[in-house]
C-alpha atoms as a PDB file:
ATOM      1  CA  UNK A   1       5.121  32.887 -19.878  1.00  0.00           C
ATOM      2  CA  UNK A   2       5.639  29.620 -18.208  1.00  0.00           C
ATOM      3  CA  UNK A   3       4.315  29.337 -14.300  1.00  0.00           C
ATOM      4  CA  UNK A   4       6.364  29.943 -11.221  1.00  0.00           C
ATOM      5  CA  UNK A   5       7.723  26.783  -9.916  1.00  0.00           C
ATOM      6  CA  UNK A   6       9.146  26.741  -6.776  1.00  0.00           C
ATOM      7  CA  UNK A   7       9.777  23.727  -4.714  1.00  0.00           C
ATOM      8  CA  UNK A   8      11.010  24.330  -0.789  1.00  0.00           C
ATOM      9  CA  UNK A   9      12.838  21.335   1.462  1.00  0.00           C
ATOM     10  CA  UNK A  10      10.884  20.038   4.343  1.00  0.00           C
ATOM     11  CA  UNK A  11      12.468  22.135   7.145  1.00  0.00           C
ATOM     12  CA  UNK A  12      11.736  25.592   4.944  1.00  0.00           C
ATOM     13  CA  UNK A  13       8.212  24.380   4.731  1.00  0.00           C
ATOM     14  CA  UNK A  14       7.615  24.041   8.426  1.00  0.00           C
ATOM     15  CA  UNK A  15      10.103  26.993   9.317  1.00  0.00           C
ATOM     16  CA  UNK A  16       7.479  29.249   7.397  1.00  0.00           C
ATOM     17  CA  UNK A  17       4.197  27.451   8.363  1.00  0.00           C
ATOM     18  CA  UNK A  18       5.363  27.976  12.054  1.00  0.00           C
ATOM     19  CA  UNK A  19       6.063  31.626  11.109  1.00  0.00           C
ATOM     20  CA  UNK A  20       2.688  32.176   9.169  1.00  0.00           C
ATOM     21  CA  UNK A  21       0.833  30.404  12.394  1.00  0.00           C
ATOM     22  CA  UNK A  22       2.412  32.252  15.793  1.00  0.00           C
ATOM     23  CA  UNK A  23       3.639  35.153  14.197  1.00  0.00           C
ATOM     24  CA  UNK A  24       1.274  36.500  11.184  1.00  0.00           C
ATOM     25  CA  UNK A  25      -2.185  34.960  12.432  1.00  0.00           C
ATOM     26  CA  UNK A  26      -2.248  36.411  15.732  1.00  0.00           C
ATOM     27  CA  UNK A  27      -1.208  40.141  14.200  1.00  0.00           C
ATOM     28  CA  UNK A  28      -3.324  39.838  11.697  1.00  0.00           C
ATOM     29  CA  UNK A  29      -6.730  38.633  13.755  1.00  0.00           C
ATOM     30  CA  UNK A  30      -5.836  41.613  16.305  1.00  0.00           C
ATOM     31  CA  UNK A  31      -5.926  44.215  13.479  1.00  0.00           C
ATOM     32  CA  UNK A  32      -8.825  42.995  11.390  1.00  0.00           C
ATOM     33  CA  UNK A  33     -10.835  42.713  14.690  1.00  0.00           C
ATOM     34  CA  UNK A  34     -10.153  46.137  16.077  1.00  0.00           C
ATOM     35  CA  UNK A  35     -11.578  47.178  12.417  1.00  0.00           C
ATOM     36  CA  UNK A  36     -14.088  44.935  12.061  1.00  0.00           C
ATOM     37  CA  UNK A  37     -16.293  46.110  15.676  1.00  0.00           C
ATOM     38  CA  UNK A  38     -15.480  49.728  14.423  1.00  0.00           C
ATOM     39  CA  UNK A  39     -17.481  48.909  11.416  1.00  0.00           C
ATOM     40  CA  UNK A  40     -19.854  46.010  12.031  1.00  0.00           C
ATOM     41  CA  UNK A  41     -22.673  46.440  14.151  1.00  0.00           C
ATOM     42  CA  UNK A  42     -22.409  43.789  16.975  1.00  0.00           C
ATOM     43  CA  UNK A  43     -25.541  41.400  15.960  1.00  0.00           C
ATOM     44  CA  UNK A  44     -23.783  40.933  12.877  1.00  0.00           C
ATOM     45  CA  UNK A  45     -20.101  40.357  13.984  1.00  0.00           C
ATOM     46  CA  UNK A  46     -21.149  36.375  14.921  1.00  0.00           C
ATOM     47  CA  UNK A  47     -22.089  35.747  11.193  1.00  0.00           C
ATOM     48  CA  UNK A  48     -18.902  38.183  10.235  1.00  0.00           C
ATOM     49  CA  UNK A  49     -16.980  35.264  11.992  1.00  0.00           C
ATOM     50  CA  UNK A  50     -19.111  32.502  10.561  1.00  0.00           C
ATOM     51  CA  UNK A  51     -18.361  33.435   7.235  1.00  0.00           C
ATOM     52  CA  UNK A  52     -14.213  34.225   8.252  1.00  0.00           C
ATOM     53  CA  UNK A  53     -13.993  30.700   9.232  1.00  0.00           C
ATOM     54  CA  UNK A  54     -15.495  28.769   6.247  1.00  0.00           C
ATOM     55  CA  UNK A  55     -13.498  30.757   3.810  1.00  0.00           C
ATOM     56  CA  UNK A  56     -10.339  30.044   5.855  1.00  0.00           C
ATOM     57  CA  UNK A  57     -11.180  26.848   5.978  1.00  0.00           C
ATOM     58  CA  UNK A  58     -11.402  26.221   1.677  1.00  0.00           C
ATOM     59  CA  UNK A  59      -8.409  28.052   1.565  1.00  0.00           C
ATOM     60  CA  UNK A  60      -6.804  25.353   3.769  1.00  0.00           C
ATOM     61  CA  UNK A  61      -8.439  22.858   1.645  1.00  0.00           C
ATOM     62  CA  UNK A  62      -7.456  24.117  -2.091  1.00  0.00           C
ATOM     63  CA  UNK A  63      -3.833  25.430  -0.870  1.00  0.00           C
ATOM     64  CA  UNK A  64      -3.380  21.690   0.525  1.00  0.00           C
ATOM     65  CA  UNK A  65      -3.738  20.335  -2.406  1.00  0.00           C
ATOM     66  CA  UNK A  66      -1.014  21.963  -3.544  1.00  0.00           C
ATOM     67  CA  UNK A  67       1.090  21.663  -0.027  1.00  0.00           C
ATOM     68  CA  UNK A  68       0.889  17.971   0.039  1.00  0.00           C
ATOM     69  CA  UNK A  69       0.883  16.390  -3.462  1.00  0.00           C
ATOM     70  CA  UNK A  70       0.797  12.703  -3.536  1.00  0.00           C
ATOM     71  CA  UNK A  71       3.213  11.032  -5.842  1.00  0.00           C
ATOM     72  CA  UNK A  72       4.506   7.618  -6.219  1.00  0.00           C
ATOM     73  CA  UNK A  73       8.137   6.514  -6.621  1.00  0.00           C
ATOM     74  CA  UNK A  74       9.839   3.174  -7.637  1.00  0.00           C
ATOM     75  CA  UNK A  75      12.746   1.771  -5.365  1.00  0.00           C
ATOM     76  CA  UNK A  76      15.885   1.789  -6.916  1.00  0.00           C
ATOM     77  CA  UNK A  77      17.217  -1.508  -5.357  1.00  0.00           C
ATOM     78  CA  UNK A  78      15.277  -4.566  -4.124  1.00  0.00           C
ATOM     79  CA  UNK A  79      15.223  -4.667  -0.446  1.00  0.00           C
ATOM     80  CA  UNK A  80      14.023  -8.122   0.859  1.00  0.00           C
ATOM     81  CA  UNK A  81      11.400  -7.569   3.557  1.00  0.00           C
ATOM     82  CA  UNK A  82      10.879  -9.990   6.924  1.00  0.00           C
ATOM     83  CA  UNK A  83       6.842  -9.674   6.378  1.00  0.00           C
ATOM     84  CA  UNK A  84       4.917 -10.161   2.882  1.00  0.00           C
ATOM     85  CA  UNK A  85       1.199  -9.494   2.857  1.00  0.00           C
ATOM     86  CA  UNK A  86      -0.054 -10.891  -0.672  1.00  0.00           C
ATOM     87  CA  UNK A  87      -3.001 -10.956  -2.173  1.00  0.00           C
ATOM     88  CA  UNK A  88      -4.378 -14.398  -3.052  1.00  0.00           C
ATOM     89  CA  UNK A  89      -6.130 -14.845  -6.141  1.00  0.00           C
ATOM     90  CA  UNK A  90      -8.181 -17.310  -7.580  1.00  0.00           C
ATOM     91  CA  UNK A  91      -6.009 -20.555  -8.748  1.00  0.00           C
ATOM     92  CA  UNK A  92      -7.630 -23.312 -10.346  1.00  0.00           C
ATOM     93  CA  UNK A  93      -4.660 -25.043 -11.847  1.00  0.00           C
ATOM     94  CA  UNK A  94      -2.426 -25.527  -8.708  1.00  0.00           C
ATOM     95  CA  UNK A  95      -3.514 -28.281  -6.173  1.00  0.00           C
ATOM     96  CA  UNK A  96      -1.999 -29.749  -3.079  1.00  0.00           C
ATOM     97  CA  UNK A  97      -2.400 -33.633  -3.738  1.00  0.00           C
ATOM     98  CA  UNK A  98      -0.898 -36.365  -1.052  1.00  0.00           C
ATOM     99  CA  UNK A  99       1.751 -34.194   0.698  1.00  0.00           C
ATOM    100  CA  UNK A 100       3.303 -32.583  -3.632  1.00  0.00           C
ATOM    101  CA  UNK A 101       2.399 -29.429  -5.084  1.00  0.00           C
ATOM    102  CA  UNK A 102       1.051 -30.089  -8.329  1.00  0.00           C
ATOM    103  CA  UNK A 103      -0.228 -27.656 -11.348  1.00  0.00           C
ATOM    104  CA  UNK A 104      -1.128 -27.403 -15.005  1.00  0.00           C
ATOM    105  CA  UNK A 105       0.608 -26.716 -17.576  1.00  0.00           C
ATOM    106  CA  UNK A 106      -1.213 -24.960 -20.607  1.00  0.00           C
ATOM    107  CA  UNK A 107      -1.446 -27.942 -22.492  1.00  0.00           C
ATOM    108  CA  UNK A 108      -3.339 -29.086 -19.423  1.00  0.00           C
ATOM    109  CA  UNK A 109      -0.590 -32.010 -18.578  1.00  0.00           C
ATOM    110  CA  UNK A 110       0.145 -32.274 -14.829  1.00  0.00           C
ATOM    111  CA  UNK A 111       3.459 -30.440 -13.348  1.00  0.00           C
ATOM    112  CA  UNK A 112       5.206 -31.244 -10.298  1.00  0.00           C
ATOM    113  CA  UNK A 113       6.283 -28.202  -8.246  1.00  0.00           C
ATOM    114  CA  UNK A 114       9.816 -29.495  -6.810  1.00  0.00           C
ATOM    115  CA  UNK A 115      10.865 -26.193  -4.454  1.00  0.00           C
ATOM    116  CA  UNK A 116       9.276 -22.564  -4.355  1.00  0.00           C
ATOM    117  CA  UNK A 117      12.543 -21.528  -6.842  1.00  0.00           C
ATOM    118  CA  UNK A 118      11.911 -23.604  -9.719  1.00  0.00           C
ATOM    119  CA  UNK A 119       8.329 -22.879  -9.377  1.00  0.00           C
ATOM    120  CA  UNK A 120       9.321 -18.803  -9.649  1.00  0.00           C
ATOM    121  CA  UNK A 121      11.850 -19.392 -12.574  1.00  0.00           C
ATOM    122  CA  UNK A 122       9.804 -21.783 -14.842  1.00  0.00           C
ATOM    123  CA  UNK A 123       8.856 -19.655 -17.858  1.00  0.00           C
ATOM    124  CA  UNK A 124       5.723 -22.100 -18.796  1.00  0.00           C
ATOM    125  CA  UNK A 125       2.542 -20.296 -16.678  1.00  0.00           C
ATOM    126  CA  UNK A 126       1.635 -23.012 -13.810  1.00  0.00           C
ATOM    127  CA  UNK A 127      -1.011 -21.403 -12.122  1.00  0.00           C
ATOM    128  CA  UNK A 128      -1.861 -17.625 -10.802  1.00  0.00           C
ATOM    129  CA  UNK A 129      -0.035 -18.650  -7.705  1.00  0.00           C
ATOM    130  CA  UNK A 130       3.374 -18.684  -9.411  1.00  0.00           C
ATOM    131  CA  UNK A 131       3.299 -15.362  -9.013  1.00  0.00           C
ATOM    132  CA  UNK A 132       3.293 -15.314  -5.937  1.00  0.00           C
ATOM    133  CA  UNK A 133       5.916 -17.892  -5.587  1.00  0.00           C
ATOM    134  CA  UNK A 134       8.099 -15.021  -8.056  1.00  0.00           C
ATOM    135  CA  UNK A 135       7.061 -12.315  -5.026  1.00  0.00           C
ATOM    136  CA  UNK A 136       8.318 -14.538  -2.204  1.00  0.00           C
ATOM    137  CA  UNK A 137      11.337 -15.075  -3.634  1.00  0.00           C
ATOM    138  CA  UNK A 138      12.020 -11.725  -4.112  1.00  0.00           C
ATOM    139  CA  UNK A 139      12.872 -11.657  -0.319  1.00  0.00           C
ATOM    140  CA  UNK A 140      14.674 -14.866   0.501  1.00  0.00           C
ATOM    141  CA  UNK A 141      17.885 -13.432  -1.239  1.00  0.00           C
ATOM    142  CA  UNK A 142      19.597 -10.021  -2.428  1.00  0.00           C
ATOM    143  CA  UNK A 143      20.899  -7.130  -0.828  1.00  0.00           C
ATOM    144  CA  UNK A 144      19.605  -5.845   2.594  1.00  0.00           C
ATOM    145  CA  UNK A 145      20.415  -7.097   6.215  1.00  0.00           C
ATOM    146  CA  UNK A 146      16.488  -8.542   6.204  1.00  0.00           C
ATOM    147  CA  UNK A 147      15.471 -11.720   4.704  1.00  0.00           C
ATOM    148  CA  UNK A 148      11.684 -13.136   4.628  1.00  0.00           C
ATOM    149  CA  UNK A 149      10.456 -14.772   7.699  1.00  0.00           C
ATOM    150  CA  UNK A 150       6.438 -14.615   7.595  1.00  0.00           C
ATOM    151  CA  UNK A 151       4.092 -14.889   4.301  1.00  0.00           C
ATOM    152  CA  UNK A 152       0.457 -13.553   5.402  1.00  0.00           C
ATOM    153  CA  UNK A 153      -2.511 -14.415   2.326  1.00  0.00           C
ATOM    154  CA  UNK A 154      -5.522 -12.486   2.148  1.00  0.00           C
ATOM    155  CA  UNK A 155      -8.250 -14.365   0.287  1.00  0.00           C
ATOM    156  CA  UNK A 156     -11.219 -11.985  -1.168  1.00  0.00           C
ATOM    157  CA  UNK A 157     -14.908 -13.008  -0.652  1.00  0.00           C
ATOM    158  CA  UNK A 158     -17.522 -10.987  -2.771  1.00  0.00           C
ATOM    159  CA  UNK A 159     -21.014 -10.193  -2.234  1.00  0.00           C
ATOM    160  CA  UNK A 160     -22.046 -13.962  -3.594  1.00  0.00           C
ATOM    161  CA  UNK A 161     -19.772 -15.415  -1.137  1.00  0.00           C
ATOM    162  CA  UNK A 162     -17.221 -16.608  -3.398  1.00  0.00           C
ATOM    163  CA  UNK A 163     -13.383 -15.811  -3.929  1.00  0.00           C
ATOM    164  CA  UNK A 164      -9.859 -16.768  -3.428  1.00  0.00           C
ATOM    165  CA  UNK A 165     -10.554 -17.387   0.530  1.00  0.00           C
ATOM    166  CA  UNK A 166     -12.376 -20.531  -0.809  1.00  0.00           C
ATOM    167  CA  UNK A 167      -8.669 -22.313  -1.467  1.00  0.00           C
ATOM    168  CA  UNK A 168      -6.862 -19.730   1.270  1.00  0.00           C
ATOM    169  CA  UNK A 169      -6.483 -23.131   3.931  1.00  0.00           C
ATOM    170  CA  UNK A 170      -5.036 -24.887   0.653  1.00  0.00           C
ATOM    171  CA  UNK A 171      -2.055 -21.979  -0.918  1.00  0.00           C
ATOM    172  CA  UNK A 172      -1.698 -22.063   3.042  1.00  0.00           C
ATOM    173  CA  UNK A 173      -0.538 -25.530   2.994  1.00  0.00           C
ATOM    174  CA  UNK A 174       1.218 -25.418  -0.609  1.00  0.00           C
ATOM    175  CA  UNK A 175       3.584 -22.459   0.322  1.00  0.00           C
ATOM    176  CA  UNK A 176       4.336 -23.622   4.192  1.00  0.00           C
ATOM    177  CA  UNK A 177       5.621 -26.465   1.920  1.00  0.00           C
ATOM    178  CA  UNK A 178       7.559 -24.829  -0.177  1.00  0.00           C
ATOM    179  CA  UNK A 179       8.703 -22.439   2.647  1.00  0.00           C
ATOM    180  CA  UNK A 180       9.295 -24.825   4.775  1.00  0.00           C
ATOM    181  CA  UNK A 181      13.128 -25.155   4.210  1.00  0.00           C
ATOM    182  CA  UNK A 182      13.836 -21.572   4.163  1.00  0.00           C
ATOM    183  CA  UNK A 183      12.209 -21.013   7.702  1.00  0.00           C
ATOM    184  CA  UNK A 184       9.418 -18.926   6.686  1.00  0.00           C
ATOM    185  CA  UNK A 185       6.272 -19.087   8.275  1.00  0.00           C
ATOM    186  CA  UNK A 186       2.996 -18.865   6.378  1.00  0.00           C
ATOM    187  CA  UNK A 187      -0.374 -17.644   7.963  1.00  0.00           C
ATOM    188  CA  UNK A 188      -3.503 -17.146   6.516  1.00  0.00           C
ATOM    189  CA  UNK A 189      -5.334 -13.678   7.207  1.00  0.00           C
ATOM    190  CA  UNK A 190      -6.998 -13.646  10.534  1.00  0.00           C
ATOM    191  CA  UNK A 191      -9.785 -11.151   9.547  1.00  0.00           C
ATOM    192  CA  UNK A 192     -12.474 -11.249   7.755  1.00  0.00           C
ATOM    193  CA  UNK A 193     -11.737 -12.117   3.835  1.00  0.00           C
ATOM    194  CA  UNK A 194     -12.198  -8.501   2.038  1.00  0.00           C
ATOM    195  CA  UNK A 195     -13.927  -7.799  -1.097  1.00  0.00           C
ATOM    196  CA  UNK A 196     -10.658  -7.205  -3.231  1.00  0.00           C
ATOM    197  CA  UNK A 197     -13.687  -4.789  -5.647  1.00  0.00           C
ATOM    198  CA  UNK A 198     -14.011  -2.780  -2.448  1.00  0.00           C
ATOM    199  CA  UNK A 199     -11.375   0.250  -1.114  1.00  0.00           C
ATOM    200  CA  UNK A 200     -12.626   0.478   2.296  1.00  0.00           C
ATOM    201  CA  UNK A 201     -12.924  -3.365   2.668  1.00  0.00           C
ATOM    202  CA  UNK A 202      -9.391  -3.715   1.610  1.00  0.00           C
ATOM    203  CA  UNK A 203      -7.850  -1.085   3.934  1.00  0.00           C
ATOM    204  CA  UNK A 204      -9.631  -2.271   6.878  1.00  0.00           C
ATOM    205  CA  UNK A 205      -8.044  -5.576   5.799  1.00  0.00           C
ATOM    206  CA  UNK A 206      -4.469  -3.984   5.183  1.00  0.00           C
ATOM    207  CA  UNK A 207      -4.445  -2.694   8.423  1.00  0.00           C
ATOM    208  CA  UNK A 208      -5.852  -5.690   9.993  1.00  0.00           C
ATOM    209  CA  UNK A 209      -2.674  -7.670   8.452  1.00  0.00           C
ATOM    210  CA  UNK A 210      -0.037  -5.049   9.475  1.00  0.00           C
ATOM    211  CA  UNK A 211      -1.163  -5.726  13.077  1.00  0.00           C
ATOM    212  CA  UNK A 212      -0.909  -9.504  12.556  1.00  0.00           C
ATOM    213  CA  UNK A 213       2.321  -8.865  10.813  1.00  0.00           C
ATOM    214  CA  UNK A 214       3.596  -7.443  14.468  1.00  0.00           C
ATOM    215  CA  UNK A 215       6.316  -5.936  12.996  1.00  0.00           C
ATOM    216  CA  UNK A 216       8.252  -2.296  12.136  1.00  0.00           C
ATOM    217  CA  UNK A 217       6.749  -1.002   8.733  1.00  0.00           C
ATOM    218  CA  UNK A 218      10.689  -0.914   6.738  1.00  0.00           C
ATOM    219  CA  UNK A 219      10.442  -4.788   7.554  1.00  0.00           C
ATOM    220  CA  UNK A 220       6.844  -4.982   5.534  1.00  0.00           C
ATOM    221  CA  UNK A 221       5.909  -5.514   2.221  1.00  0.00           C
ATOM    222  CA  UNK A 222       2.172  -5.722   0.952  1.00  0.00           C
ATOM    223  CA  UNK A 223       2.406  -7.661  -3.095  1.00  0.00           C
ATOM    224  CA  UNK A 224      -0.678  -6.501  -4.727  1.00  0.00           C
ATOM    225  CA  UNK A 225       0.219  -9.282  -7.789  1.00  0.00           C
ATOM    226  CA  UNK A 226      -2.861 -11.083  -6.897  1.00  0.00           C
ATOM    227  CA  UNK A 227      -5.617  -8.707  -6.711  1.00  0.00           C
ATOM    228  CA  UNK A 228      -7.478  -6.237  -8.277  1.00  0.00           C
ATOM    229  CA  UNK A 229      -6.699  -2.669  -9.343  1.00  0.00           C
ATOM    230  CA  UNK A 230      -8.856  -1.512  -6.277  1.00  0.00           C
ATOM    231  CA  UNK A 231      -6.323  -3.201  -4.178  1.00  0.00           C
ATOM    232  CA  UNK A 232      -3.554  -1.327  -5.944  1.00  0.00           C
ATOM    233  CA  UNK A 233      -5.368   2.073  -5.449  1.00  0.00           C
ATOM    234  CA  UNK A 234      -5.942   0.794  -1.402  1.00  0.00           C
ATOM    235  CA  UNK A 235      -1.875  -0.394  -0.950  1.00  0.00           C
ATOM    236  CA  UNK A 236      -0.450   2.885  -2.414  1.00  0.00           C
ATOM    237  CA  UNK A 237      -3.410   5.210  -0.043  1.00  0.00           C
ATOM    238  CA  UNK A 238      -2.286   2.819   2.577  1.00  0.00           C
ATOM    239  CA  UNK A 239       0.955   3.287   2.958  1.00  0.00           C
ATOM    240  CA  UNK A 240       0.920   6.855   1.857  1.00  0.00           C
ATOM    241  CA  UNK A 241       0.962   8.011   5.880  1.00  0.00           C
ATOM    242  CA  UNK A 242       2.847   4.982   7.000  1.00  0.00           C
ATOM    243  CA  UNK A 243       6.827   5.797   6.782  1.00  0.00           C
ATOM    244  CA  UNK A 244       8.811   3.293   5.653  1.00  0.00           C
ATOM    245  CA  UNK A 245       5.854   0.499   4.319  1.00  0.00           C
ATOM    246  CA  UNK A 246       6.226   0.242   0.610  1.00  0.00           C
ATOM    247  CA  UNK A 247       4.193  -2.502  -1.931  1.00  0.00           C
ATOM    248  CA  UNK A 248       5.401  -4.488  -4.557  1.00  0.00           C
ATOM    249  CA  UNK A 249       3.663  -6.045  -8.018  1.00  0.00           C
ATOM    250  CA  UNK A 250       5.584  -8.424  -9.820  1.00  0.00           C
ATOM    251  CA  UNK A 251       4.974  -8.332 -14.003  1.00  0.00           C
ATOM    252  CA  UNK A 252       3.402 -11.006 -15.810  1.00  0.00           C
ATOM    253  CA  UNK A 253       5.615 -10.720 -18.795  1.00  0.00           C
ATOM    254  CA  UNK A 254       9.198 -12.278 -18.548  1.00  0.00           C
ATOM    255  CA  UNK A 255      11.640 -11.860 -16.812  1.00  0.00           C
ATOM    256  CA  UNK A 256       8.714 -11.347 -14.262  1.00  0.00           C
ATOM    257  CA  UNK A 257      10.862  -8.292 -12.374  1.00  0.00           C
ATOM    258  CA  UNK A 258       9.128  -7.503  -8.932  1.00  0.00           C
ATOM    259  CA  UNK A 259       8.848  -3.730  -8.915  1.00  0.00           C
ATOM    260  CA  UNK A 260       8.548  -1.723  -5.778  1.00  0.00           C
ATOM    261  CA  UNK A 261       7.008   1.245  -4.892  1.00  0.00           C
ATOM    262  CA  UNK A 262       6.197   4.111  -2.034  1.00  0.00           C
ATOM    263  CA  UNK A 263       4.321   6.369  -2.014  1.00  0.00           C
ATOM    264  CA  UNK A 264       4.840  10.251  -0.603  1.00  0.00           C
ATOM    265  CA  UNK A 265       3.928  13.827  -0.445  1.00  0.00           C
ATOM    266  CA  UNK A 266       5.396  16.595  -2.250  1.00  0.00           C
ATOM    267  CA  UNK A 267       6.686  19.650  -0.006  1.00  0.00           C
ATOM    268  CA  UNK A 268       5.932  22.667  -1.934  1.00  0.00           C
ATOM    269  CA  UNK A 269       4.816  23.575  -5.287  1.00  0.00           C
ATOM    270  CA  UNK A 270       2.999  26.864  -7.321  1.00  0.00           C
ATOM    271  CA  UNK A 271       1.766  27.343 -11.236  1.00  0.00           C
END
């Protein structure tokens, strides 16, 4: 026999949760407390209640699981964003050399980086920071009434003091560069640089860059291209409770599509 599946819409949910709350509860403790001093002796009731409370309380626990399932979705369309909070990771093959972006190519011969779009459509790999240069332009064109005005990097710093935040002032100056003639501003993270191997160190960051971001979550974007799969895990429990704020990772394998995702809760669901 397969398990009962039943899935309920969000205003069901809370129509019965209000129900179950101001209706059932109060019945229900009036009854079983009228029985419960008819047959437990007073100095006992207190631990009676004790014990009430910490089984309603795993119930609560194991039926939430349940009542609010985490699951993550894909965007069907690509929405550019105002604000993109990347990642920085560690790039030893792009430099910023007498006012020109230069890289490597894999052959090792020098490349110069002309404009932020032919650095993004090259195929030849010039440097980790191409891919951010792929997520930026994600957001300067395509459909959606927002277009990219403010790229925030987050440089990581591990327990040996080293990390991407070494070259943060330099991708700082190489992408205002290459920004400059769309308009878009480019900061580098005002907190202290994270430990991209760490999930609390990255959220504290994450929320330390939505408040420099200073604006609405829909016009956010966090790109987790550059960091570690901790920093994945942190983006999507991040903006699980914040409406509206979705992350991004663009692929490493041509055509290099930028996929976006959100994450959310499930309403209802048994078996």
């Amino acid at each position: 026999m397969k398990p009962l599946a039943l899935r309920l819409s969000q205003p069901v949910l809370w129509l019965l949760v209000y129900l179950f709350v101001f209706l059932f509860l109060p019945i229900a403790s009036n009854w079983l407390g009228d029985s419960a001093a008819e047959v437990i002796p007073p100095p006992l009731r207190w631990l009676f209640a004790v014990i009430l409370l910490l089984t309603g309380f795993s119930v609560a626990v194991a039926f939430g699981k349940k009542l609010i399932a985490p699951t993550l979705k894909t965007l069907p369309t690509r929405q550019p964003r105002e604000v993109l909070i990347a990642f920085l990771s560690i790039d030893g093959a792009t430099h910023w050399t007498d006012g020109k972006v230069m890289s490597q190519s894999g052959n090792g011969q020098p490349v110069f980086i002309e404009s932020i779009e032919t650095w993004a459509q090259t195929k030849e790999q010039l440097g980790s920071w191409q891919q951010i240069a792929r997520a930026v332009c994600a957001h300067l064109t395509g459909n959606g009434p927002h277009r990219l005005k403010k790229l925030i990097l987050i440089g990581s710093r591990d327990r040996n003091n080293q990390g991407s935040v070494q070259k943060l002032p330099q991708a700082v100056e190489i992408f205002k560069h290459l920004l400059a003639p769309h308009g878009v501003v480019v900061e580098a993270f005002a907190g202290n640089a994270p430990d991209f191997e760490e999930l609390e160190d990255v959220t504290r960051a994450l929320q330390k860059a939505l408040e420099q971001a200073n604006e609405k979550p829909e016009r956010i974007v966090i790109d987790v291209t550059g960091g570690q799969k901790t920093t994945s895990i942190a983006a999507a429990m991040f903006t699980l409770d914040k409406r509206d704020l979705v992350f991004q990772y663009v692929s490493t394998s041509f055509p290099h599509e930028t996929k976006t995702f959100y994450a959310e809760t499930a309403t209802l669901q048994f078996g």
